[in-house]
Protein backbone atom coordinates (compact mmCIF):
# COMPACT_ATOMS: atom_id res chain seq x y z
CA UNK A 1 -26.15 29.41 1.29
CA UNK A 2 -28.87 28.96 4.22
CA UNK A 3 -27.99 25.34 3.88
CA UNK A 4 -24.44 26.16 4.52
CA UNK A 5 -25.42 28.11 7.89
CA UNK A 6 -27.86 25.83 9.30
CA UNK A 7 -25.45 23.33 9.01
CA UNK A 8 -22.28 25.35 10.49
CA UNK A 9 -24.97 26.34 13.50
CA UNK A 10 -25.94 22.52 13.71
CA UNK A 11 -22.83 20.44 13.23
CA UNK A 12 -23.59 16.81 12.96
CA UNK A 13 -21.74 14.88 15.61
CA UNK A 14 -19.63 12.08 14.96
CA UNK A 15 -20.19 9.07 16.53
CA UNK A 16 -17.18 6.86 16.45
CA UNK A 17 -17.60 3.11 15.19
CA UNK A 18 -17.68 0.24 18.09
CA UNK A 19 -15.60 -2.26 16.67
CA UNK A 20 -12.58 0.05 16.74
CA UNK A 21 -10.62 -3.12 15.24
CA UNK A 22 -12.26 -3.08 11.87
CA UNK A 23 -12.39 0.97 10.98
CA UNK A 24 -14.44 1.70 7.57
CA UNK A 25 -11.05 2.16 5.79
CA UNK A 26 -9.99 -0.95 6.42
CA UNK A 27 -13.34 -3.10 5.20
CA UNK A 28 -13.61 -0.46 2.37
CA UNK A 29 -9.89 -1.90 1.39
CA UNK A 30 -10.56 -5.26 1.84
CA UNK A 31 -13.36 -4.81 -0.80
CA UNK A 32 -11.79 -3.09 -2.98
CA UNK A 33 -8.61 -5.76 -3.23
CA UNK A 34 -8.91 -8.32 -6.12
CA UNK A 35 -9.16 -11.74 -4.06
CA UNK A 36 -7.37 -13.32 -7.37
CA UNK A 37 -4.22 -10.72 -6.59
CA UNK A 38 -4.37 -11.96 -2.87
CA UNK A 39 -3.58 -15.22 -4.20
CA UNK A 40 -1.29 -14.35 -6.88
CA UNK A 41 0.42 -12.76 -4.31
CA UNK A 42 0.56 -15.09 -1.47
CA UNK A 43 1.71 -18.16 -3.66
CA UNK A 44 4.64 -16.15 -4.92
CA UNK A 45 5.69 -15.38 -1.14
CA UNK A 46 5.45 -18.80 -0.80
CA UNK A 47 7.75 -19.53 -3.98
CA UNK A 48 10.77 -17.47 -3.15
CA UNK A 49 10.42 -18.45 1.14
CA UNK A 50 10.43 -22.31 -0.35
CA UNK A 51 13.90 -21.09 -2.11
CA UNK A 52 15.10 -19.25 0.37
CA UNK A 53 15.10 -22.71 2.24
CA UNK A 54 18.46 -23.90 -0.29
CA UNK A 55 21.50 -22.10 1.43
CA UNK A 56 23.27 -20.77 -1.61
CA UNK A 57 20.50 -18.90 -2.25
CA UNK A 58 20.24 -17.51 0.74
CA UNK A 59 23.57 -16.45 1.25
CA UNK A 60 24.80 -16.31 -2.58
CA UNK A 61 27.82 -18.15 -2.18
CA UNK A 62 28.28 -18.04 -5.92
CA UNK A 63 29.98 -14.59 -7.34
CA UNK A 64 28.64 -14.85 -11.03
CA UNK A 65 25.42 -14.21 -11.86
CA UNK A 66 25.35 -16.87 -14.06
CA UNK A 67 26.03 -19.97 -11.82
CA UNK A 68 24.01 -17.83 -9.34
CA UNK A 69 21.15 -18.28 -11.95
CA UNK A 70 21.87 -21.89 -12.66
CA UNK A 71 21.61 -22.73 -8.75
CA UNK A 72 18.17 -20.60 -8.66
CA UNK A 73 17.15 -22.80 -11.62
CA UNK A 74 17.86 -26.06 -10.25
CA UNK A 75 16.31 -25.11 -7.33
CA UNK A 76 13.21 -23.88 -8.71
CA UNK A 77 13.23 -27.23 -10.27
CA UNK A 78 13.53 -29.15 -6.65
CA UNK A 79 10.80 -27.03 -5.15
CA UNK A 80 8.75 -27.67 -8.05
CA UNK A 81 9.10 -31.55 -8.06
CA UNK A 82 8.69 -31.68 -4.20
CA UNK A 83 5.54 -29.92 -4.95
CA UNK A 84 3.57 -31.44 -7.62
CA UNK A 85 5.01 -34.77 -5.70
CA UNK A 86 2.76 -33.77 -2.71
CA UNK A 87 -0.16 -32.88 -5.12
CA UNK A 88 -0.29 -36.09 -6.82
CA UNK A 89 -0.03 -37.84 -3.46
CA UNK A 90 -3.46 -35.63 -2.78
CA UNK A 91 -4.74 -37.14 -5.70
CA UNK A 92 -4.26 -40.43 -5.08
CA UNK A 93 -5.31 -40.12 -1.37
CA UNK A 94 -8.11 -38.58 -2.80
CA UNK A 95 -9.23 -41.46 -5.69
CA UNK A 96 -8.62 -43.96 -2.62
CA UNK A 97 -10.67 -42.52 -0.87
CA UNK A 98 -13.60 -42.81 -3.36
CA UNK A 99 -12.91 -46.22 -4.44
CA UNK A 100 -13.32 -47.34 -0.78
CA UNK A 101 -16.67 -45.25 -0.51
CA UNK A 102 -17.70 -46.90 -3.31
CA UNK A 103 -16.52 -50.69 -2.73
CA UNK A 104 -18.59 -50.23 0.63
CA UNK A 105 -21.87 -49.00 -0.95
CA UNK A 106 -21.32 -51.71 -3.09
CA UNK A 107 -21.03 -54.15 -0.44
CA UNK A 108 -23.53 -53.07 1.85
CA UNK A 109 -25.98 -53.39 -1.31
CA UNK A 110 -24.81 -57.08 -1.36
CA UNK A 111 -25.49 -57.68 1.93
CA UNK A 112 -28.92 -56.30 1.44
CA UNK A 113 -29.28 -58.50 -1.58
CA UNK A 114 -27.91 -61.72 0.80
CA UNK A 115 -30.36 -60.97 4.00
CA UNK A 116 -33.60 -60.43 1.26
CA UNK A 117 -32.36 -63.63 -0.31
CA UNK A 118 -31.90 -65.70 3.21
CA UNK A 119 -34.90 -64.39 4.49
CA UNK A 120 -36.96 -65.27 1.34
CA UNK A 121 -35.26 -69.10 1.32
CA UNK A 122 -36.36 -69.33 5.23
């Protein structure tokens, strides 16, 4: 009970934070979200803006919900080819990439080998 009064006769003052952009809420929130459902959930919004792309989705020319399901299949199946075509272009890019790191270490090293072996002869 004292505690109680000395702290209604002293009220502790709040100081607001600086960065006014970034309130505790917010960076409490940000912690608390699973990064995993951030991702989940951005790749998703990503799946249905690459579909809304196809026209007849869009607009939903077809009146059945079967064909309409048929033309969200097919182009699920598009998207989906258009996009594992662009990751195994990545790839590929990528192993390039390494084999020309490595055919130039390995010809560096045989230039080494040819100078050491000149330089030895002369």
């Amino acid at each position: 009970m004292e505690a109680l009064a000395a702290l209604l006769a002293n009220p502790p003052i709040h100081q607001h934070p600086i960065n006014n952009r970034n309130p505790p809420l917010r960076k409490l929130r940000q912690q608390l979200l699973d990064r995993n459902l951030l991702s989940r959930d951005h790749h998703s919004k990503q799946c249905f803006n690459r579909l809304k792309q196809f026209r007849r989705i869009t607009t939903r020319d077809e009146k059945k919900a079967d064909n309409y399901l048929a033309i969200l299949t097919l182009a699920s199946i598009i998207t989906l080819a258009i996009v594992l075509k662009h990751a195994l272009v990545q790839e590929a890019l990528q192993r390039t990439r390494t084999n020309i790191q490595s055919l130039t270490t390995t010809l560096n090293a045989w230039k080494e080998v040819s100078k050491s072996t000149n330089s030895k002869d002369g």
